[in-house]
C-alpha atoms as a PDB file:
ATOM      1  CA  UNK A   1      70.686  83.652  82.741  1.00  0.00           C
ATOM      2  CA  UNK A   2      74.068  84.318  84.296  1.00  0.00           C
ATOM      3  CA  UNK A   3      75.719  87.500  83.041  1.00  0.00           C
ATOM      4  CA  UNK A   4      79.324  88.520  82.401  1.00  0.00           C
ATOM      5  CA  UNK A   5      80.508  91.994  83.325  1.00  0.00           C
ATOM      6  CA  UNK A   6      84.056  93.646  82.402  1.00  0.00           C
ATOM      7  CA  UNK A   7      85.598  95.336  85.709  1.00  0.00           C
ATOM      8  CA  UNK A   8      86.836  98.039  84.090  1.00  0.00           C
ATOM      9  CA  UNK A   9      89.192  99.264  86.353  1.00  0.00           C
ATOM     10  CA  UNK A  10      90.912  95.591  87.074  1.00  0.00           C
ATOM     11  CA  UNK A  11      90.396  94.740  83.176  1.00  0.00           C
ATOM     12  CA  UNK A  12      89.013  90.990  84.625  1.00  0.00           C
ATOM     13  CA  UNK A  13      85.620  89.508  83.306  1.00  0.00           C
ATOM     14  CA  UNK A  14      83.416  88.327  85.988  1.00  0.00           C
ATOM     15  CA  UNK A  15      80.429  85.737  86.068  1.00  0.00           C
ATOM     16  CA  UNK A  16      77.821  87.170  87.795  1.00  0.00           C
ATOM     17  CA  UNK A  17      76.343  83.637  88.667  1.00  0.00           C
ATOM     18  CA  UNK A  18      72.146  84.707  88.510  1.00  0.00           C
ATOM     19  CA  UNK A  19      71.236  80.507  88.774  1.00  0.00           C
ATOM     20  CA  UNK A  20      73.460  80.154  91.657  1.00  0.00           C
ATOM     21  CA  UNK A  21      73.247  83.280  93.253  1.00  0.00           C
ATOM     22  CA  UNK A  22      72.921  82.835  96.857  1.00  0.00           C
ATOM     23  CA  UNK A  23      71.092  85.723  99.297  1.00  0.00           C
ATOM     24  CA  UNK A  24      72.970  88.205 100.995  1.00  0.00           C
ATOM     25  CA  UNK A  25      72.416  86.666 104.375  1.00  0.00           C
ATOM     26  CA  UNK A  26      73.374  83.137 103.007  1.00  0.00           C
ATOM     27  CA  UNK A  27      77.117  84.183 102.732  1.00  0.00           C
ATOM     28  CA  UNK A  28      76.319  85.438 107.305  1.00  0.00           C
ATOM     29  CA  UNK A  29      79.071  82.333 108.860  1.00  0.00           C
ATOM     30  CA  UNK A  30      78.042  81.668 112.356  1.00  0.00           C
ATOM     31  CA  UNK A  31      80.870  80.662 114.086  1.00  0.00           C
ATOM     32  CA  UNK A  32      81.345  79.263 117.399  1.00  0.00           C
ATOM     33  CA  UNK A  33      81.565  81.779 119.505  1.00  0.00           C
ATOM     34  CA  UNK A  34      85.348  82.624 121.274  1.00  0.00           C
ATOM     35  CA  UNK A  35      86.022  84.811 123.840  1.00  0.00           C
ATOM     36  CA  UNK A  36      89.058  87.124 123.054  1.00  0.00           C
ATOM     37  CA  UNK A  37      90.766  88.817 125.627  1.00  0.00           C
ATOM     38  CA  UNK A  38      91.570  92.372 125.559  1.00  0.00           C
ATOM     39  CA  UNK A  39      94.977  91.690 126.762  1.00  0.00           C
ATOM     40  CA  UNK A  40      97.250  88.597 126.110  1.00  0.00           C
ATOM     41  CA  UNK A  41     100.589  88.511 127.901  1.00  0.00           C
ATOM     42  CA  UNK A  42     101.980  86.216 125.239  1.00  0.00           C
ATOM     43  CA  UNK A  43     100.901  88.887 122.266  1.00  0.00           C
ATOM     44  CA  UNK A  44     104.354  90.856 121.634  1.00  0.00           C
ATOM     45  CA  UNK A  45     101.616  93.594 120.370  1.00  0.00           C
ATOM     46  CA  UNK A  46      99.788  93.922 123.502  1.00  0.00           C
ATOM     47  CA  UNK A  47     101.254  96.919 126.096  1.00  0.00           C
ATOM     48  CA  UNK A  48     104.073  95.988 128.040  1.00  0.00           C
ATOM     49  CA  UNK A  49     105.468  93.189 125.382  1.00  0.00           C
ATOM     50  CA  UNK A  50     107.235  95.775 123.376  1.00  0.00           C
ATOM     51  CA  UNK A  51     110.496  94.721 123.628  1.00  0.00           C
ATOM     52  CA  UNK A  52     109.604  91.418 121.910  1.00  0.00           C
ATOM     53  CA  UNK A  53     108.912  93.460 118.773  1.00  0.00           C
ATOM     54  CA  UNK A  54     111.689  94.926 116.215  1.00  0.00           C
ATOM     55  CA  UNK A  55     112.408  98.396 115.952  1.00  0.00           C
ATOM     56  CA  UNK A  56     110.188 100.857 116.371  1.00  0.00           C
ATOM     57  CA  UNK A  57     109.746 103.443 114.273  1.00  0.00           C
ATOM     58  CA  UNK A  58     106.952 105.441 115.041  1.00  0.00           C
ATOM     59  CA  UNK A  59     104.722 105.781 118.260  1.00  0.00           C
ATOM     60  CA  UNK A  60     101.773 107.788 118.860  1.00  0.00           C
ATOM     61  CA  UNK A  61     101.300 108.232 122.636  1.00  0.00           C
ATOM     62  CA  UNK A  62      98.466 108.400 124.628  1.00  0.00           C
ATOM     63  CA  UNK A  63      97.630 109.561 128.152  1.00  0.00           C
ATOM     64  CA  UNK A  64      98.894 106.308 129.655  1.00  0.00           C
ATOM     65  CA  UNK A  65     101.033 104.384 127.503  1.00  0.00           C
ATOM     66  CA  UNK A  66     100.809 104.550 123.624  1.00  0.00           C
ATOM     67  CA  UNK A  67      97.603 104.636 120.954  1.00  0.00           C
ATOM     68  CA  UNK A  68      99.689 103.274 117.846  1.00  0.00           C
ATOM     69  CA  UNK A  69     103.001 102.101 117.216  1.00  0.00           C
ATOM     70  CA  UNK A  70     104.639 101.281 113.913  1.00  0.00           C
ATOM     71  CA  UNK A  71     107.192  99.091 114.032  1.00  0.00           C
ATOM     72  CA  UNK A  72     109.434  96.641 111.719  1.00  0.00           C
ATOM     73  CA  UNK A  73     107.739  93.125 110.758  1.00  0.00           C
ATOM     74  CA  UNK A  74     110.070  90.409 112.728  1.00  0.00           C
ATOM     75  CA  UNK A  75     110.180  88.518 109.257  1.00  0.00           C
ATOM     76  CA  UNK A  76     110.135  91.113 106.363  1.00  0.00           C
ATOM     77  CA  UNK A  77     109.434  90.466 102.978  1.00  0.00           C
ATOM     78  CA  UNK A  78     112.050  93.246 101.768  1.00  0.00           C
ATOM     79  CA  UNK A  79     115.423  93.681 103.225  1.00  0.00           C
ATOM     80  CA  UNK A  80     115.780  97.378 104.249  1.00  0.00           C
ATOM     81  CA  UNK A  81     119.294  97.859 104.857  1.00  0.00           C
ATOM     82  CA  UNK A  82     121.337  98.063 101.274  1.00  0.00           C
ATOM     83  CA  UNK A  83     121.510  99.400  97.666  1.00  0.00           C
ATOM     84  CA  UNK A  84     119.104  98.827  95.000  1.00  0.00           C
ATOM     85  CA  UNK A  85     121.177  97.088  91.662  1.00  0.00           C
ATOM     86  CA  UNK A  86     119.199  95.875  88.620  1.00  0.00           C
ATOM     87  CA  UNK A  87     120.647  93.182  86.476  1.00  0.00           C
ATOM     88  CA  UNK A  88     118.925  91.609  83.360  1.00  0.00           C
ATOM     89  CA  UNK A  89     120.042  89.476  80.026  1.00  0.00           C
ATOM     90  CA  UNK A  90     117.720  87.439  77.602  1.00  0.00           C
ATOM     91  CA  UNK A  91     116.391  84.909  80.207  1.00  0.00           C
ATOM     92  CA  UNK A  92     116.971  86.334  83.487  1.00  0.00           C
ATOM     93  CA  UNK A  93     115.948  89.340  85.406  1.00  0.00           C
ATOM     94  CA  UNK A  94     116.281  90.694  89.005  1.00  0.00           C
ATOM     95  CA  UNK A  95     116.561  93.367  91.315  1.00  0.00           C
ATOM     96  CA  UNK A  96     118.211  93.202  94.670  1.00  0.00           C
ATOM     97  CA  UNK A  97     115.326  92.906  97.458  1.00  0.00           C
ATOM     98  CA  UNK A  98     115.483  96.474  99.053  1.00  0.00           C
ATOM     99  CA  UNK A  99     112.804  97.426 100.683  1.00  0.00           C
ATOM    100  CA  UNK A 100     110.717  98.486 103.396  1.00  0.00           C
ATOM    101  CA  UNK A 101     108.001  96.514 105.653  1.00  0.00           C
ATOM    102  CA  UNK A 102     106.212  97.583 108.532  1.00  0.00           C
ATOM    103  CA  UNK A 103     103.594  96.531 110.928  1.00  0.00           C
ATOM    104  CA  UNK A 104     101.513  99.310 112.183  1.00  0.00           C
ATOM    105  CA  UNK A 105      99.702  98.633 115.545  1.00  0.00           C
ATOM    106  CA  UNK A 106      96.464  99.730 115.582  1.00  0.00           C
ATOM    107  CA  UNK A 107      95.395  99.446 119.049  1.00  0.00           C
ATOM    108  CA  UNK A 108      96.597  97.976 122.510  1.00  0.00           C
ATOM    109  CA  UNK A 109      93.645  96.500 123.239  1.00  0.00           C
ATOM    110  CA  UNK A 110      94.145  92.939 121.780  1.00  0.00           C
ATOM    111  CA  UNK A 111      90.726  92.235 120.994  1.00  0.00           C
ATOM    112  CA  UNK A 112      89.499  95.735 119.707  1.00  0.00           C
ATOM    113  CA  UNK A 113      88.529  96.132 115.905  1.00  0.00           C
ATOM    114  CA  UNK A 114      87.967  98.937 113.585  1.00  0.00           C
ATOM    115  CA  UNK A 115      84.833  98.578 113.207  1.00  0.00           C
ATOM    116  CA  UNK A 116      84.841  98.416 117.029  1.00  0.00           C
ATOM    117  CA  UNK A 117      86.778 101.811 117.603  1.00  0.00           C
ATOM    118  CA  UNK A 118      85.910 104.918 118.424  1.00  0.00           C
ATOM    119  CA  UNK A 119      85.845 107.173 115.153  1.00  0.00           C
ATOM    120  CA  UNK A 120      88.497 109.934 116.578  1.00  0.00           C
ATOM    121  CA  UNK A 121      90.997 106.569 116.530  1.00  0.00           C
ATOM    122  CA  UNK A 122      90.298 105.671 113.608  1.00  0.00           C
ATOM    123  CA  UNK A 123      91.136 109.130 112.025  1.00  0.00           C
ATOM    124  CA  UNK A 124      94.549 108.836 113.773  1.00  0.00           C
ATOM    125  CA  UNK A 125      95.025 105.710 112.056  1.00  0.00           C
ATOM    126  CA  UNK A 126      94.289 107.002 108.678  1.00  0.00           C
ATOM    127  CA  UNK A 127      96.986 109.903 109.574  1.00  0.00           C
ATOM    128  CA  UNK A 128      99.590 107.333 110.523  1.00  0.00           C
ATOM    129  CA  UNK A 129      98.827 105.444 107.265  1.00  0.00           C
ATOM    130  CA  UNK A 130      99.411 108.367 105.463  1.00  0.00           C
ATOM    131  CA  UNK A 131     102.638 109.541 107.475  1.00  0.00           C
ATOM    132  CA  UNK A 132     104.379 106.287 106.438  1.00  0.00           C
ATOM    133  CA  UNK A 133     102.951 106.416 103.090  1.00  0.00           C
ATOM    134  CA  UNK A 134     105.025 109.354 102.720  1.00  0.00           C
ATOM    135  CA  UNK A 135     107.692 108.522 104.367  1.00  0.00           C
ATOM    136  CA  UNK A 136     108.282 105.479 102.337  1.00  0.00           C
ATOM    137  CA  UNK A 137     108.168 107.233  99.020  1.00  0.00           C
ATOM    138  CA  UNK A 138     110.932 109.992 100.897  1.00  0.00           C
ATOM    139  CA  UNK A 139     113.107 106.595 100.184  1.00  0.00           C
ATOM    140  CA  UNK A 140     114.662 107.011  96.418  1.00  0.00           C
ATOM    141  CA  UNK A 141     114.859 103.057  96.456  1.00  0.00           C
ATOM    142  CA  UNK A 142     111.218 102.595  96.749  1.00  0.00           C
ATOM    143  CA  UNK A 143     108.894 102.972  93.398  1.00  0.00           C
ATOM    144  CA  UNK A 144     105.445 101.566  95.009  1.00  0.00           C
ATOM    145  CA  UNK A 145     104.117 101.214  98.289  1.00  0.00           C
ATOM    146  CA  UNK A 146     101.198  99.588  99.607  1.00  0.00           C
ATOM    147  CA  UNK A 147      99.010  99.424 102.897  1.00  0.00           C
ATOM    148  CA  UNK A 148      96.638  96.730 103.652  1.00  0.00           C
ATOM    149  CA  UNK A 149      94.982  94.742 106.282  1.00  0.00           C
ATOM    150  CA  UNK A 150      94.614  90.779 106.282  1.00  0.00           C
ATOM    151  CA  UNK A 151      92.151  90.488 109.388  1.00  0.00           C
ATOM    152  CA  UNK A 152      91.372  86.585 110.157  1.00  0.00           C
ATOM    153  CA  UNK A 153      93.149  83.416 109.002  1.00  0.00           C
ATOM    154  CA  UNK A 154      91.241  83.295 106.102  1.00  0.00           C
ATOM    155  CA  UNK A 155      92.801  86.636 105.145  1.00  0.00           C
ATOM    156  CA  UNK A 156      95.965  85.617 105.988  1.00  0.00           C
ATOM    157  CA  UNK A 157      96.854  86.941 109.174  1.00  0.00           C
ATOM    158  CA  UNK A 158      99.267  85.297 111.649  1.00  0.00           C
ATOM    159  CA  UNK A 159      98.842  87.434 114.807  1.00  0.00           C
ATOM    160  CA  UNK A 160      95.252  87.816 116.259  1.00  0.00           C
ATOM    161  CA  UNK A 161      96.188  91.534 117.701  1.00  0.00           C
ATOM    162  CA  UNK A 162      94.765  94.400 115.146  1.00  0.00           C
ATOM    163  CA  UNK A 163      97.407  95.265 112.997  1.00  0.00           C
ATOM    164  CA  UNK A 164      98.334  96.632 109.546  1.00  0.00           C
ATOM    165  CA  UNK A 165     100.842  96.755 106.834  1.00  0.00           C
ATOM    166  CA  UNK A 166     103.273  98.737 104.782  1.00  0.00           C
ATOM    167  CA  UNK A 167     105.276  96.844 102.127  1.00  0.00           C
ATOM    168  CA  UNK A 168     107.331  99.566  99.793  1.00  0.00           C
ATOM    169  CA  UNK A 169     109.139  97.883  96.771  1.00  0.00           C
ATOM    170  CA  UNK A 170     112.104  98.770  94.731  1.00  0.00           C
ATOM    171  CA  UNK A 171     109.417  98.159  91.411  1.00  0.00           C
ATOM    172  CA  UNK A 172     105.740  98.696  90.494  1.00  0.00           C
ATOM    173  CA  UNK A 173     103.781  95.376  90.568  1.00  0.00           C
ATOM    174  CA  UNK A 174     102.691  94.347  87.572  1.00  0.00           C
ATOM    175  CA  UNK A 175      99.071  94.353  88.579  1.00  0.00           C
ATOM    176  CA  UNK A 176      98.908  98.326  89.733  1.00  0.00           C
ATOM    177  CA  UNK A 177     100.922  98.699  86.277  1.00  0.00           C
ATOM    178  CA  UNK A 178      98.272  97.265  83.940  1.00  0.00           C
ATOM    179  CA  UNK A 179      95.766  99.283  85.756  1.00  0.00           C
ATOM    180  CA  UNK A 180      97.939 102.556  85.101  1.00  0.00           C
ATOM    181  CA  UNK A 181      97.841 101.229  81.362  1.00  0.00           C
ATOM    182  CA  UNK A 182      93.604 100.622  81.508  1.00  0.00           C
ATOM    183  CA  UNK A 183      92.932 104.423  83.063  1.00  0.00           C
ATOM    184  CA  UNK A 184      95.383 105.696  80.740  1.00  0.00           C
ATOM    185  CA  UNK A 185      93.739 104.129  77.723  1.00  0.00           C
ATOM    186  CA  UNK A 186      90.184 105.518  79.010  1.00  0.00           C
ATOM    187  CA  UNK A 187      91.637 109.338  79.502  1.00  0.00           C
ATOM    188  CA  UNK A 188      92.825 108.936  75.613  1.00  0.00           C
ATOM    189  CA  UNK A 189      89.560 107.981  74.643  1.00  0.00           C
ATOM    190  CA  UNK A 190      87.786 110.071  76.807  1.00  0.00           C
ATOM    191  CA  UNK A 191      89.488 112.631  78.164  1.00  0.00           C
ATOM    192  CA  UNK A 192      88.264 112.350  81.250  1.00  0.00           C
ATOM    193  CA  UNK A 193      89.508 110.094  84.204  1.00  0.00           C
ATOM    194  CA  UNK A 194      88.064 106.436  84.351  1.00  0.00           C
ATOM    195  CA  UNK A 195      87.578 106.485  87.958  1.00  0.00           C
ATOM    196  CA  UNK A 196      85.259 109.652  88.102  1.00  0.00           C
ATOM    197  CA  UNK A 197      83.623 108.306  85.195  1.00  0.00           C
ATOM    198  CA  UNK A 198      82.433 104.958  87.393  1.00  0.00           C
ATOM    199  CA  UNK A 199      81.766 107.064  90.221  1.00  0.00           C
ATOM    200  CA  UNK A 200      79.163 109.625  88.434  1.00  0.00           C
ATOM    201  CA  UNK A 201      77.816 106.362  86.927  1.00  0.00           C
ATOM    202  CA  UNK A 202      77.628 104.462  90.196  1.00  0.00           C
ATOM    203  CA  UNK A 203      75.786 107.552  91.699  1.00  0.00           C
ATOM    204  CA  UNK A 204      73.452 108.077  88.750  1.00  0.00           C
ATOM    205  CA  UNK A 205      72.239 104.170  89.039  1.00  0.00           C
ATOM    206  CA  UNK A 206      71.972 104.609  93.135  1.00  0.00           C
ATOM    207  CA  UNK A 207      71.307 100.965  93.432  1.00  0.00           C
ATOM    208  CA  UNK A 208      75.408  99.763  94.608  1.00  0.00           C
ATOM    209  CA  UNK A 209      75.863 102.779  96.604  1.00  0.00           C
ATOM    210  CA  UNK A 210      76.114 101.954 100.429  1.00  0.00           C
ATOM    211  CA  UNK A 211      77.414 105.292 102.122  1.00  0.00           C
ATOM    212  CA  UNK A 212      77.384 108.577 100.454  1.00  0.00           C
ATOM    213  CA  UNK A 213      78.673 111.890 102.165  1.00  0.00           C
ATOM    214  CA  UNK A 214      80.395 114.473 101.468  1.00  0.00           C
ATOM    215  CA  UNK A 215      83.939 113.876 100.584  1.00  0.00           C
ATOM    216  CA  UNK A 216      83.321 109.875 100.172  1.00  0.00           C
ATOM    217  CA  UNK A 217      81.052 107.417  98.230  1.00  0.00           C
ATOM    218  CA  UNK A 218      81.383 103.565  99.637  1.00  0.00           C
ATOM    219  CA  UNK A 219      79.800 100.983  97.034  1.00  0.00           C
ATOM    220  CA  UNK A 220      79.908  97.724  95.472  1.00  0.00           C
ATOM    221  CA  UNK A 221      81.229  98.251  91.969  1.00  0.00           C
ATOM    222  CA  UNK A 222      79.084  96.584  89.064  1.00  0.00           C
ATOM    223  CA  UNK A 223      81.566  93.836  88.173  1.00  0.00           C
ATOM    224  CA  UNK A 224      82.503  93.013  91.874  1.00  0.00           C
ATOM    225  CA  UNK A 225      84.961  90.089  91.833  1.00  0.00           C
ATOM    226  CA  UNK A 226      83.422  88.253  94.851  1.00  0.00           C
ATOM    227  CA  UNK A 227      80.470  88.905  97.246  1.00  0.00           C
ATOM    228  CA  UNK A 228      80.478  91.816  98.772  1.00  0.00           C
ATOM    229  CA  UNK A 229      83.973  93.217  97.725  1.00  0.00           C
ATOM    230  CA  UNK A 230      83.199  97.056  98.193  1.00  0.00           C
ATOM    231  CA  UNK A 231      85.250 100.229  97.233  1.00  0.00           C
ATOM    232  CA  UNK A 232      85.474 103.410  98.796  1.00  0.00           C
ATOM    233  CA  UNK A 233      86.132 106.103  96.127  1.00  0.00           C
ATOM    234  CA  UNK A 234      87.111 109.820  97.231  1.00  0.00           C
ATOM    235  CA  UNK A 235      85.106 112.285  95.246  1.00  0.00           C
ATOM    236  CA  UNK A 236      88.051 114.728  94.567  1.00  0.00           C
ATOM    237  CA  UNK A 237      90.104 113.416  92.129  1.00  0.00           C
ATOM    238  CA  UNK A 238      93.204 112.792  93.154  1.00  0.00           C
ATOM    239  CA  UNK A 239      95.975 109.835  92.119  1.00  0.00           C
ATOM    240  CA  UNK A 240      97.855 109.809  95.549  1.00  0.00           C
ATOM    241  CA  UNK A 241      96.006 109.256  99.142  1.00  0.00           C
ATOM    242  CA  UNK A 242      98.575 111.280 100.059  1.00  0.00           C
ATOM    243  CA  UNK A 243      97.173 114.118  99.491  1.00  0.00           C
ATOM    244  CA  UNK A 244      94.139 114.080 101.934  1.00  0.00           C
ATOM    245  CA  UNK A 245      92.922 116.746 104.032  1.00  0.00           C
ATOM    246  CA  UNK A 246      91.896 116.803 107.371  1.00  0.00           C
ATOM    247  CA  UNK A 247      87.998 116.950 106.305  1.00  0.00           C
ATOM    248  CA  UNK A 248      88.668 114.085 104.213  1.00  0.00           C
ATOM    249  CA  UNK A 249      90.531 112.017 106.759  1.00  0.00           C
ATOM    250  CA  UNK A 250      87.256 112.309 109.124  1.00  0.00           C
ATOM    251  CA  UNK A 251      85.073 111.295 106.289  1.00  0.00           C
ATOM    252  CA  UNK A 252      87.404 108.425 104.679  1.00  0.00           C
ATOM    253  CA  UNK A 253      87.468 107.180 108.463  1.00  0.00           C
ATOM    254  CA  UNK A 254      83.556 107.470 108.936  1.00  0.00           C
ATOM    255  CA  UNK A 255      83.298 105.176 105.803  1.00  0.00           C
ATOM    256  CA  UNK A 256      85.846 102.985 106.850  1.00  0.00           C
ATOM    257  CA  UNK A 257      84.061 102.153 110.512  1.00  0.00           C
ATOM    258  CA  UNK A 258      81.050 101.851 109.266  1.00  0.00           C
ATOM    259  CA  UNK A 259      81.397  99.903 106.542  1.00  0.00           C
ATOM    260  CA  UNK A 260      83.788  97.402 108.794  1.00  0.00           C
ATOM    261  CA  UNK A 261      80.739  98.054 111.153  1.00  0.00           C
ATOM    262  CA  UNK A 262      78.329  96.218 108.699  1.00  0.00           C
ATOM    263  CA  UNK A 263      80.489  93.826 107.960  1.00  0.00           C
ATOM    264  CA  UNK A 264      81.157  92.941 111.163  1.00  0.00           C
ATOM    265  CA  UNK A 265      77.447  92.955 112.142  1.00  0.00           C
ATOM    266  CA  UNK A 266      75.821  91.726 108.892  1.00  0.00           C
ATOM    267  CA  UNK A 267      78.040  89.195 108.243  1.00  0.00           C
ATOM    268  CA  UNK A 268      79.166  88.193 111.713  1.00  0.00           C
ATOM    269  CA  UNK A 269      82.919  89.291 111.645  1.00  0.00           C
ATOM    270  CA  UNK A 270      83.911  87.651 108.810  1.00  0.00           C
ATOM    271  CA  UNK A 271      87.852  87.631 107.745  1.00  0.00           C
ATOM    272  CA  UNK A 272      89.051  89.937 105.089  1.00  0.00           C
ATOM    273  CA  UNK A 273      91.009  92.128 103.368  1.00  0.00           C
ATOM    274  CA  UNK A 274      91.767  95.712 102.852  1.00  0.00           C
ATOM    275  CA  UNK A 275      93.927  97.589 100.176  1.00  0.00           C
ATOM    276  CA  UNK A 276      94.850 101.429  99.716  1.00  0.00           C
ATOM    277  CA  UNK A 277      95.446 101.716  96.129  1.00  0.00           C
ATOM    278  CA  UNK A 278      97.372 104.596  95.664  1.00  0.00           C
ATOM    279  CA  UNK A 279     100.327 106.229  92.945  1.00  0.00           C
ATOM    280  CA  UNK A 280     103.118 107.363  94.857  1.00  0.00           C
ATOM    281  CA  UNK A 281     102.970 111.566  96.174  1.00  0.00           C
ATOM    282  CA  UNK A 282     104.944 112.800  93.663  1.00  0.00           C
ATOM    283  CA  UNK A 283     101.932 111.809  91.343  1.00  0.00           C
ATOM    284  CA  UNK A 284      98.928 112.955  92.661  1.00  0.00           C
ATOM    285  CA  UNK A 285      98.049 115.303  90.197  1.00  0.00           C
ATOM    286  CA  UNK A 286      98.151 113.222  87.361  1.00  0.00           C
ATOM    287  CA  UNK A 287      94.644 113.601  85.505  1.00  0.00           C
ATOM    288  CA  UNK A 288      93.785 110.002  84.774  1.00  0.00           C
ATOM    289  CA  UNK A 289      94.196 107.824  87.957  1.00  0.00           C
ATOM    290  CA  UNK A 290      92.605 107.750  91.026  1.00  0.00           C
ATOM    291  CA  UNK A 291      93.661 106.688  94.544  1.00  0.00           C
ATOM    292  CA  UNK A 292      90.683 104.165  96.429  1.00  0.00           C
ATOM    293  CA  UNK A 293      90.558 101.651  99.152  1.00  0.00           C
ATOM    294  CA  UNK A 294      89.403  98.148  98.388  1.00  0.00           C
ATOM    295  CA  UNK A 295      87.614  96.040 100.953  1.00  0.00           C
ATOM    296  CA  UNK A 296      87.250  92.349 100.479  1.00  0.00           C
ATOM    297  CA  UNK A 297      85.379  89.828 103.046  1.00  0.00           C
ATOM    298  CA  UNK A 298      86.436  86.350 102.637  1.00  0.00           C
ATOM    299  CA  UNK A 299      83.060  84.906 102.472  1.00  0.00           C
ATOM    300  CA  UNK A 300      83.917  82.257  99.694  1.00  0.00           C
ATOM    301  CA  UNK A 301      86.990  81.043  98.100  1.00  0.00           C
ATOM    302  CA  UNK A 302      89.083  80.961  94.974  1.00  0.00           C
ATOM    303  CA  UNK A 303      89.245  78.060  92.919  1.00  0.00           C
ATOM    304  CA  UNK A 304      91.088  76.242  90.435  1.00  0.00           C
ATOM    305  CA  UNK A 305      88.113  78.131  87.330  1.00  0.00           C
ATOM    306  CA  UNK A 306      89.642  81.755  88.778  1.00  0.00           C
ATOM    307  CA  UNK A 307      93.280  80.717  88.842  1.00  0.00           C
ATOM    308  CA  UNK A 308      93.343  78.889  85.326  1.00  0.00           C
ATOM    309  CA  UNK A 309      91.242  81.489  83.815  1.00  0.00           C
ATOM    310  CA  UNK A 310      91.419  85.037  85.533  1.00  0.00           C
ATOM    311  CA  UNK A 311      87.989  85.742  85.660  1.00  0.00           C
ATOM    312  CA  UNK A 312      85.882  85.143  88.866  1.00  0.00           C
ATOM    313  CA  UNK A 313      82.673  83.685  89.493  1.00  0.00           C
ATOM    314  CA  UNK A 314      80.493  85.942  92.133  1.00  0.00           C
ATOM    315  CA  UNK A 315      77.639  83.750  93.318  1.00  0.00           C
ATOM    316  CA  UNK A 316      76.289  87.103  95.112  1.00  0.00           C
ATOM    317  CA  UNK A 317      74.480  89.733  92.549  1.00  0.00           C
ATOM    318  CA  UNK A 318      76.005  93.174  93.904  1.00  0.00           C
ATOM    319  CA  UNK A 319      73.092  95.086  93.783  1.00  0.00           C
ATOM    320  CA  UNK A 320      71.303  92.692  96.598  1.00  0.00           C
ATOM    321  CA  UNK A 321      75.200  92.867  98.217  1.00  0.00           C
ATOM    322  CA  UNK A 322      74.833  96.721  98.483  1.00  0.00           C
ATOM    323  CA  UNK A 323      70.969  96.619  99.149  1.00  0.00           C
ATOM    324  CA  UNK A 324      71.771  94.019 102.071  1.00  0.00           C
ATOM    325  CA  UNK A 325      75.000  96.148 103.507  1.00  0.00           C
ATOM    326  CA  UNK A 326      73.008  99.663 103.735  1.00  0.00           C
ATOM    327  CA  UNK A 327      70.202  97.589 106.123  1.00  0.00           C
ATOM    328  CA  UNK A 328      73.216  96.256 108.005  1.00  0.00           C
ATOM    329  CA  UNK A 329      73.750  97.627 111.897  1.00  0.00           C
ATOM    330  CA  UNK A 330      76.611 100.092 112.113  1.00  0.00           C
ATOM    331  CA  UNK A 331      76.851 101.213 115.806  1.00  0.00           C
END
């Protein structure tokens, strides 16, 4: 019998489809197999092509040449030059497009993933995320501001070259809104913060839980939205990633390799999605939210149920997701 289960922390319903639940390794895509290059003299990422990139805002160097750079997206979503003006009636609302939008280089080596990196860069990534986290909030124009990943065409990447993303807005999206509203609700009712709540439970039950240490827990939440869509929760509560430490950044960085690791092995590199949920700095000691990064494989597709309904159908039960991802390779 299939079952539905409420997300509580995205307030969706999701159809946990038992009949047509497929196994873990079903969802494994073997593609044909393509050699990247580590270097691709047409890539205006890869060393030496910097001038074919915008401005450059931030560069971390390395012995020879650089480690990360940060620099503005050639075609940004926001314009960052200008004032931000608000203007409403009855019908018709808008603000004026303000904004900020970076690319943030991960590597130089064209063909080198996360999951491939060594962990030390990956902690230097996480502290460049958070430096223009910051930075983008230092901005009095900018109310929200979000870093992700899209890694594969499927995810929605253009440029093959690791890379992330900054996009800081001049208003909070309606979607991290009504998830304010939800944990806001729960602390009323509860008193105690929604997102600790899930994680005790999550622990308690063991069975969704993929990594566990001491700062981090990485699972699959009960009312996953698609197969194998996995959050990494920090155990001290706190609203803003912001506020990290330096033990923390070598744990959230751990989880974040190895989980990409699995992925990558388990699954055979499919494309997806990553997502640091986070309130802005000047809220991180707010008592009912809680800052987490969201990891989504594209290993299936939305359809015309999930956009005329808002509720998902997962086709993967999560506890065989999680069971499946802990027996994964993680080198």
């Amino acid at each position: 019998m299939p079952e539905l289960r409420l997300n509580l922390v995205t307030r969706e319903w999701v159809i946990i489809a038992t009949e047509r639940a497929k196994r873990p390794i079903d969802f494994k895509e073997y593609r044909e197999t393509r050699t990247i290059p580590s270097f691709l003299n047409t890539c205006p990422f890869c060393p030496g092509n910097e001038y074919k990139t915008p401005q450059e805002h931030f560069r971390l160097s390395a012995e020879e040449g650089w480690k990360i750079r940060v620099v503005s997206n050639k075609y940004p979503a926001l314009n960052p030059q200008g004032e931000k003006h608000r203007s409403s009636d009855v019908f018709k609302r808008f603000v004026t497009g303000v904004g900020i939008h970076e690319v943030i280089v991960e590597t130089p080596v064209h063909n080198l993933s996360i999951a491939q990196m060594d962990l030390r860069d990956v902690q230097d990534l996480i502290r460049v995320y958070q430096s223009r986290f910051i930075n983008a909030h230092n901005d009095p124009r900018i109310e929200h501001a979000i870093i992700f990943k899209n890694s594969g065409e499927g995810a929605g990447t253009s440029l093959e070259h690791p890379h992330s993303q900054l996009i800081a807005t001049p208003v909070v999206p309606i979607q991290f809104r009504d998830r304010v509203q939800a944990a806001m609700h729960f602390f009323d009712d509860t008193g105690e913060c929604m997102f600790c709540s899930i994680l005790r439970k999550e622990r308690e039950e063991g069975t969704r839980i993929i990594i566990d240490t001491d700062n981090f827990v990485t699972f699959i939440p009960y009312a996953a939205l698609s197969p194998f869509h996995t959050w990494i929760f920090p155990k001290r509560h706190s609203a803003s990633f912001t506020s990290i430490g330096e033990d923390e950044i070598k744990d959230l960085s751990f989880h974040l390799k190895t989980l990409l690791s699995k992925v990558y092995y388990g699954l055979d590199n499919p494309d997806y999605n990553f997502v640091v949920r986070s309130s802005r700095p000047q809220d991180s000691a707010n008592l009912y939210c809680h800052w987490y990064l969201s990891i989504v494989p594209r290993v299936t597709r939305t359809a015309g149920f999930e956009l005329g309904s808002g509720m998902f159908i997962n086709t993967s039960l999560p506890e065989k997701s999680a069971e499946f991802l802990r027996a994964a390779r993680s080198d």
